[in-house]
Protein backbone atom coordinates (compact mmCIF):
# COMPACT_ATOMS: atom_id res chain seq x y z
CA UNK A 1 -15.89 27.17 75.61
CA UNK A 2 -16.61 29.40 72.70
CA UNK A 3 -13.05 29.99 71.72
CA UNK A 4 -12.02 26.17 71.69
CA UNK A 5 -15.11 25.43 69.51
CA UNK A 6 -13.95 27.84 67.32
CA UNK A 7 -10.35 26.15 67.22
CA UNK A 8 -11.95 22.67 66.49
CA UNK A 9 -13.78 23.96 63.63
CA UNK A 10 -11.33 25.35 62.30
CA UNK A 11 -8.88 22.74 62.73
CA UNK A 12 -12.15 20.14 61.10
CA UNK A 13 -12.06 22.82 58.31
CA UNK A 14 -7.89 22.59 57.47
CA UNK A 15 -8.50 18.80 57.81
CA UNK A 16 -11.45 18.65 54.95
CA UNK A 17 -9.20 21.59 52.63
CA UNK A 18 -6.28 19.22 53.00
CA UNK A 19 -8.31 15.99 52.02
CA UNK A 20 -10.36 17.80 48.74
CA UNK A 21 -6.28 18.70 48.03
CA UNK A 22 -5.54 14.97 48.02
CA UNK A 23 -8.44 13.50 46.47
CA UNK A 24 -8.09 16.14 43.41
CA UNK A 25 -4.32 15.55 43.27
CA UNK A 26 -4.73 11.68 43.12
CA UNK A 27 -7.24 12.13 40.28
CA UNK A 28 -5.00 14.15 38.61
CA UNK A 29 -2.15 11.56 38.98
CA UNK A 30 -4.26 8.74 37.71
CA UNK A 31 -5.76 10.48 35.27
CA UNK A 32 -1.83 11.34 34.15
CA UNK A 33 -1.49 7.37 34.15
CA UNK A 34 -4.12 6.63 32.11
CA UNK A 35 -3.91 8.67 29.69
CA UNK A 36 0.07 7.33 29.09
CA UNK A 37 -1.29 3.62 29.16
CA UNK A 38 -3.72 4.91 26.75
CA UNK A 39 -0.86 6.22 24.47
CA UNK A 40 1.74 3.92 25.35
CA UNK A 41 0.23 1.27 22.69
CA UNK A 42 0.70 4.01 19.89
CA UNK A 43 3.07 4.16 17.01
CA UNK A 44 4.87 0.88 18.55
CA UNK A 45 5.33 -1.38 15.59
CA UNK A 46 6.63 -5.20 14.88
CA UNK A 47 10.35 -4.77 14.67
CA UNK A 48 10.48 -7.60 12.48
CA UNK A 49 8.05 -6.55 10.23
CA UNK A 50 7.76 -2.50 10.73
CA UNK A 51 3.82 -3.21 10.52
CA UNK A 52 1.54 -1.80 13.09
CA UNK A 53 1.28 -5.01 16.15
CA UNK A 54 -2.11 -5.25 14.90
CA UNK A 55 -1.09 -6.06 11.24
CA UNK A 56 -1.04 -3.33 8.21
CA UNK A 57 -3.45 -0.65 7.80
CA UNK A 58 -3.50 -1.37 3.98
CA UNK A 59 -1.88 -3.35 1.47
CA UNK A 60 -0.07 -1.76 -1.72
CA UNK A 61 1.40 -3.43 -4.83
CA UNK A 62 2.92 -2.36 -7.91
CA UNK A 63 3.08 -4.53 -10.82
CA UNK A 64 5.87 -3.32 -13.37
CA UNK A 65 6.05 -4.96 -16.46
CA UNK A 66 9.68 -5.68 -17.95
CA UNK A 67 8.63 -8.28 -20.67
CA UNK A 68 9.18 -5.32 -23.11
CA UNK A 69 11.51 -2.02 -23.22
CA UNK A 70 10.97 1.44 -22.35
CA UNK A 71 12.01 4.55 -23.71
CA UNK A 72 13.82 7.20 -21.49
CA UNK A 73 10.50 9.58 -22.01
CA UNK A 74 8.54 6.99 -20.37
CA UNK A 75 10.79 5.24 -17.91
CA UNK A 76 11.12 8.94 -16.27
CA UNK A 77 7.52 9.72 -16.05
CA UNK A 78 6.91 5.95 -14.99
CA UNK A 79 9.41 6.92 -12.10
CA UNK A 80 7.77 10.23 -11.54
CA UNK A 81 4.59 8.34 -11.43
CA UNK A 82 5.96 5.56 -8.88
CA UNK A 83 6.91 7.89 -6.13
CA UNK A 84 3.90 9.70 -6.15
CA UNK A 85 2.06 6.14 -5.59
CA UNK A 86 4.60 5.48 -2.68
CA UNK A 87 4.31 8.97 -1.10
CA UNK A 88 0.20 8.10 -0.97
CA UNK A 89 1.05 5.09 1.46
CA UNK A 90 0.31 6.13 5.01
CA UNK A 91 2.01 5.54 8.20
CA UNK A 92 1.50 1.60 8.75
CA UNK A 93 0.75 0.59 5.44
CA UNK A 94 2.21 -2.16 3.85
CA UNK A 95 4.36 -2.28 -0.04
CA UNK A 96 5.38 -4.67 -2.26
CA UNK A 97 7.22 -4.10 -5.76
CA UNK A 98 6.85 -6.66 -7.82
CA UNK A 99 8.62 -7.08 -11.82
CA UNK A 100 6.26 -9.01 -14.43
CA UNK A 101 8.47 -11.85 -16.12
CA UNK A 102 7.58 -13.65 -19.18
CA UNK A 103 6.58 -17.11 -17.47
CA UNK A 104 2.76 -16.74 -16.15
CA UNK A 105 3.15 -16.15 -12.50
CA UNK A 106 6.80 -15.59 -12.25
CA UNK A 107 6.86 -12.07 -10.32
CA UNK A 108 10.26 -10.84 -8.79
CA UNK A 109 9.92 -8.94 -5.74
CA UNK A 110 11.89 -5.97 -5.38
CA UNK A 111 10.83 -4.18 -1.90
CA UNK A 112 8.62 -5.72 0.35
CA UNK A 113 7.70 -4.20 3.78
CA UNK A 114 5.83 -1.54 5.87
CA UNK A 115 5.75 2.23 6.00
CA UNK A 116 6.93 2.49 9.97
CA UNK A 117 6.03 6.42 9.71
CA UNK A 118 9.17 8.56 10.16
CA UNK A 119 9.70 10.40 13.35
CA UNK A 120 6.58 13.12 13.19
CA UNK A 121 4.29 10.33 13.34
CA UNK A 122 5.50 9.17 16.87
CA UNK A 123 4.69 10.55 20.75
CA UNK A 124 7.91 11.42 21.86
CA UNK A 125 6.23 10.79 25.50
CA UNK A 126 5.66 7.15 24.79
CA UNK A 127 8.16 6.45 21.45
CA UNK A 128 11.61 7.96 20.49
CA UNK A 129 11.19 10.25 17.05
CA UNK A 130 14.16 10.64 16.39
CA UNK A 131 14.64 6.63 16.53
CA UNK A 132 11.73 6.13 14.54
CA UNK A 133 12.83 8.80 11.59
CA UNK A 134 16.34 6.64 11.31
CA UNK A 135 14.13 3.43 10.95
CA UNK A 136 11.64 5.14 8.63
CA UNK A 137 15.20 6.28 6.31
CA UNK A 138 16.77 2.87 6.81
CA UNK A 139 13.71 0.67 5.60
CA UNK A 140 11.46 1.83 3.84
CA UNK A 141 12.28 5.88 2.36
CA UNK A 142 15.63 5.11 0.80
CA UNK A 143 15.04 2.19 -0.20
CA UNK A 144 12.08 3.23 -2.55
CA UNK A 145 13.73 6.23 -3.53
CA UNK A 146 16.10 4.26 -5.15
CA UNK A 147 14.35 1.50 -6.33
CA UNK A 148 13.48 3.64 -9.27
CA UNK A 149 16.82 3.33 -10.77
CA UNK A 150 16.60 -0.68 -10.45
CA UNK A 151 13.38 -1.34 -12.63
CA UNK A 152 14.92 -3.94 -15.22
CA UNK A 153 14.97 -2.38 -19.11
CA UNK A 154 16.02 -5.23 -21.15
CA UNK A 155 14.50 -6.89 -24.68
CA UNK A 156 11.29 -8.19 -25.37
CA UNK A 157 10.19 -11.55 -23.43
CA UNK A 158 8.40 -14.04 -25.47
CA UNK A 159 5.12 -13.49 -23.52
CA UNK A 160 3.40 -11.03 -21.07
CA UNK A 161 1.38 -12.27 -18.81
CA UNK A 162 -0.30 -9.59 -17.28
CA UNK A 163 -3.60 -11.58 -15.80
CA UNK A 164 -1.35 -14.57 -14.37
CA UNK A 165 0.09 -11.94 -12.42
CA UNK A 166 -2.07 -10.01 -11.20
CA UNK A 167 -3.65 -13.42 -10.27
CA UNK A 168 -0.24 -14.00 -8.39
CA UNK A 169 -0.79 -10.77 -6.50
CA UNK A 170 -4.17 -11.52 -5.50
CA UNK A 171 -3.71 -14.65 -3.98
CA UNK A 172 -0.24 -14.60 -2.64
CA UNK A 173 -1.12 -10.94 -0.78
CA UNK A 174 -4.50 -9.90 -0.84
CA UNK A 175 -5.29 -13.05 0.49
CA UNK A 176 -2.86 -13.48 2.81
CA UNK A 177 -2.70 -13.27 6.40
CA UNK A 178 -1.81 -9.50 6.19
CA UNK A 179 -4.92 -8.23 4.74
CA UNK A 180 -7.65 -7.21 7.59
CA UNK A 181 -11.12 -7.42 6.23
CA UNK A 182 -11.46 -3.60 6.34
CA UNK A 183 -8.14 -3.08 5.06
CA UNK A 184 -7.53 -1.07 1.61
CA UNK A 185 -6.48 -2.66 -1.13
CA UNK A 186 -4.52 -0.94 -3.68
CA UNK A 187 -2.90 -2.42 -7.15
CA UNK A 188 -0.85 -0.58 -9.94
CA UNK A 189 -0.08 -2.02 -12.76
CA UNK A 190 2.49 -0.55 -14.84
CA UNK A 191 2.42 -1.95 -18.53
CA UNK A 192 1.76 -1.51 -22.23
CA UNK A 193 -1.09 -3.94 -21.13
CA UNK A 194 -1.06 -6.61 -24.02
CA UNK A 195 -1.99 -9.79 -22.65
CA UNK A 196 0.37 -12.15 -24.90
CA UNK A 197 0.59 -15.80 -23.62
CA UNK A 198 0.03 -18.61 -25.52
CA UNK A 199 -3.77 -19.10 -24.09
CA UNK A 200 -4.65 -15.57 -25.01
CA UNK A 201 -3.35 -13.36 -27.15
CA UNK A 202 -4.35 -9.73 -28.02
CA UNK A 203 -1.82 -9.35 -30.75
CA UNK A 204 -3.56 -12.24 -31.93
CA UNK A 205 -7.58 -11.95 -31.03
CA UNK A 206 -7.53 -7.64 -30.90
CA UNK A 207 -9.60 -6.95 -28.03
CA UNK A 208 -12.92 -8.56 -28.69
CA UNK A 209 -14.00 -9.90 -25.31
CA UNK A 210 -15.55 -12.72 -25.98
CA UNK A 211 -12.75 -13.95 -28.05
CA UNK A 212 -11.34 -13.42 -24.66
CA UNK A 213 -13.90 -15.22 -22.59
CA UNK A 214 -14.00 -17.91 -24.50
CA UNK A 215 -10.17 -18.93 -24.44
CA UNK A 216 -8.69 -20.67 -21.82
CA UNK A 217 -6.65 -17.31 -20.12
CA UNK A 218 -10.18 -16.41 -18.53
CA UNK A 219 -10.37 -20.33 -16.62
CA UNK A 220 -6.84 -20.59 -16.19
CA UNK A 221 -6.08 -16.92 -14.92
CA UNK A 222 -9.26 -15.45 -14.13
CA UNK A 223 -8.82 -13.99 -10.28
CA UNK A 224 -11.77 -11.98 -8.07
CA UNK A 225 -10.22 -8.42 -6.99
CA UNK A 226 -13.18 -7.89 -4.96
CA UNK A 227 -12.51 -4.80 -2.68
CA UNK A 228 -9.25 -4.10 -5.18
CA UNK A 229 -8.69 -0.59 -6.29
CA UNK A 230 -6.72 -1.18 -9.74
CA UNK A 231 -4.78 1.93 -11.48
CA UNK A 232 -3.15 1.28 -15.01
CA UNK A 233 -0.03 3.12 -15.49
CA UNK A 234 -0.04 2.90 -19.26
CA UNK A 235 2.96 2.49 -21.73
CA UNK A 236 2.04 3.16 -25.05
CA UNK A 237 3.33 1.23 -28.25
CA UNK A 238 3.39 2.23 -31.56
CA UNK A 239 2.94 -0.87 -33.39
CA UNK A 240 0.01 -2.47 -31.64
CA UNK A 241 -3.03 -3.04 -33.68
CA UNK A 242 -5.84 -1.56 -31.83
CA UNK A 243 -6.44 2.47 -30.54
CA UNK A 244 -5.66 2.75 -26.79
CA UNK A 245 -9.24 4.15 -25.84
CA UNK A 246 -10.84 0.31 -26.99
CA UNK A 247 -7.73 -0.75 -24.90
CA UNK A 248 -8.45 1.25 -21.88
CA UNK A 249 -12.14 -0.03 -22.68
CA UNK A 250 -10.90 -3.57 -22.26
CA UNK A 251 -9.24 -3.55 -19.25
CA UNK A 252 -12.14 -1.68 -17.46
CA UNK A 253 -14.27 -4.42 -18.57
CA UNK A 254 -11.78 -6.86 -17.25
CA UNK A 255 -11.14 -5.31 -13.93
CA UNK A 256 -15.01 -4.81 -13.48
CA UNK A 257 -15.95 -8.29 -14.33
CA UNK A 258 -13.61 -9.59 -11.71
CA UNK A 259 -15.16 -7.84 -9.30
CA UNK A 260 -12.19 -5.04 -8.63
CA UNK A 261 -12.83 -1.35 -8.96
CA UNK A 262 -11.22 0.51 -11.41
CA UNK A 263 -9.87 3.66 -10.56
CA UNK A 264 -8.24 5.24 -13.33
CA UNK A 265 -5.96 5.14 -16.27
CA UNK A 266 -2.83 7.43 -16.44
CA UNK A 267 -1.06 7.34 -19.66
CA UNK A 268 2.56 7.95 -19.25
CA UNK A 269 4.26 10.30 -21.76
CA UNK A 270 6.32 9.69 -24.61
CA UNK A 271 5.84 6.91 -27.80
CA UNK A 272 7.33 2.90 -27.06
């Protein structure tokens, strides 16, 4: 009697080891699963768009203004000066190059798209990197490594309208449907930044603001940039009748007023 006890505990025992085996090993398996269902929304993107499926971490735009020429000196620093604003984009963020033209609002889009994230930014478990690097190349890194060479250097326009289009810019992306109320908002202007329409002219009224306020530019193209981050890449002229500092004073004013911070001025080198 004693030995077959001892069998059937010992069998009860191999039974229990074996089950403890199972249960851990089934854990383990859907612990496995759910941790590749938790990855497997990751890095996948709109093929249509190459924005994230839940719409564009943050929204970029760079205003270049070709209502006037630019010298060699400052057309390669304003290129030097463009790619480092590009290479700031992250993974899922969304660019679009716009040209100023001398009608108020007319803007020419020259890239406009999303920063897919090249290969190192995918789960090769869940995503293919090396896929995702030849999309990355194909739509969105040489594309604005070239674009550079493409910024239009022609004669002076009868009028720059700088505030019609950043007014354009506001309302035709940071209001669109691809901004997400958290989403970063980023504009670059790059410009000798004289307003000259015929509402409002600085070569005409200097930069007294409430000459400004109290022509029609500030009710015709008055915009809010409310959660805007503005940057002023800035093309210096030689005949222009004010000092640049009361310049760069006058555009903070007029970025602050509207409600958009202003994050810095960076003059680019050489003499227009």
């Amino acid at each position: 009697m004693a030995r077959r006890s001892r069998r059937r505990k010992t069998g009860q025992a191999g039974t229990i080891f074996a089950a403890v085996v199972l249960g851990i090993l089934s854990i383990a398996m859907l612990g496995g699963f759910a941790w590749m269902w938790s990855r497997s929304g990751k890095g996948q993107i709109d093929a249509s768009t190459n924005c994230p499926l839940g719409g564009p971490t943050s929204l970029t735009a760079v205003l270049i203004d070709a209502t006037d020429p630019i010298s060699a000196t400052t057309m390669t620093d304003l290129k030097n000066e463009f790619r480092k604003t590009i290479g700031k984009v992250e993974s899922g963020g969304y660019v679009r190059i716009y040209t100023l033209n001398s009608a108020p609002g007319d803007l020419t889009v020259m890239f406009d798209g999303c920063n897919p994230g090249d290969g190192s930014t995918v789960d090769s478990w869940t995503n293919n990197p090396a896929r995702r690097q030849k999309k990355w190349e194909d739509a969105f890194g040489d594309p604005l490594s070239k674009l550079p060479d493409q910024i239009p250097n022609g004669d002076s326009a009868s009028q720059s309208p700088i505030m019609a289009g950043i007014q354009k810019i506001k309302l035709s992306l940071f209001d669109s449907g691809l901004a997400k109320q958290d989403s970063a908002k980023r504009l670059v202007v790059a410009s000798d930044m004289i307003e000259h329409t015929a509402l409002y002219s600085q070569y005409r009224s200097g930069l007294d603001y409430q000459k400004y306020l109290a022509s029609a530019a500030d009710r015709t193209y008055g915009t809010s940039l409310d959660g805007v981050s503005v940057t002023i890449l800035y093309i210096d002229r030689a005949k222009k009748p004010f000092k640049s500092l009361d310049h760069a004073e006058f555009w903070t004013q007029w970025v602050q007023n509207h409600h958009g911070e202003f994050e810095k001025l960076v003059g680019l080198e050489g003499l227009n």
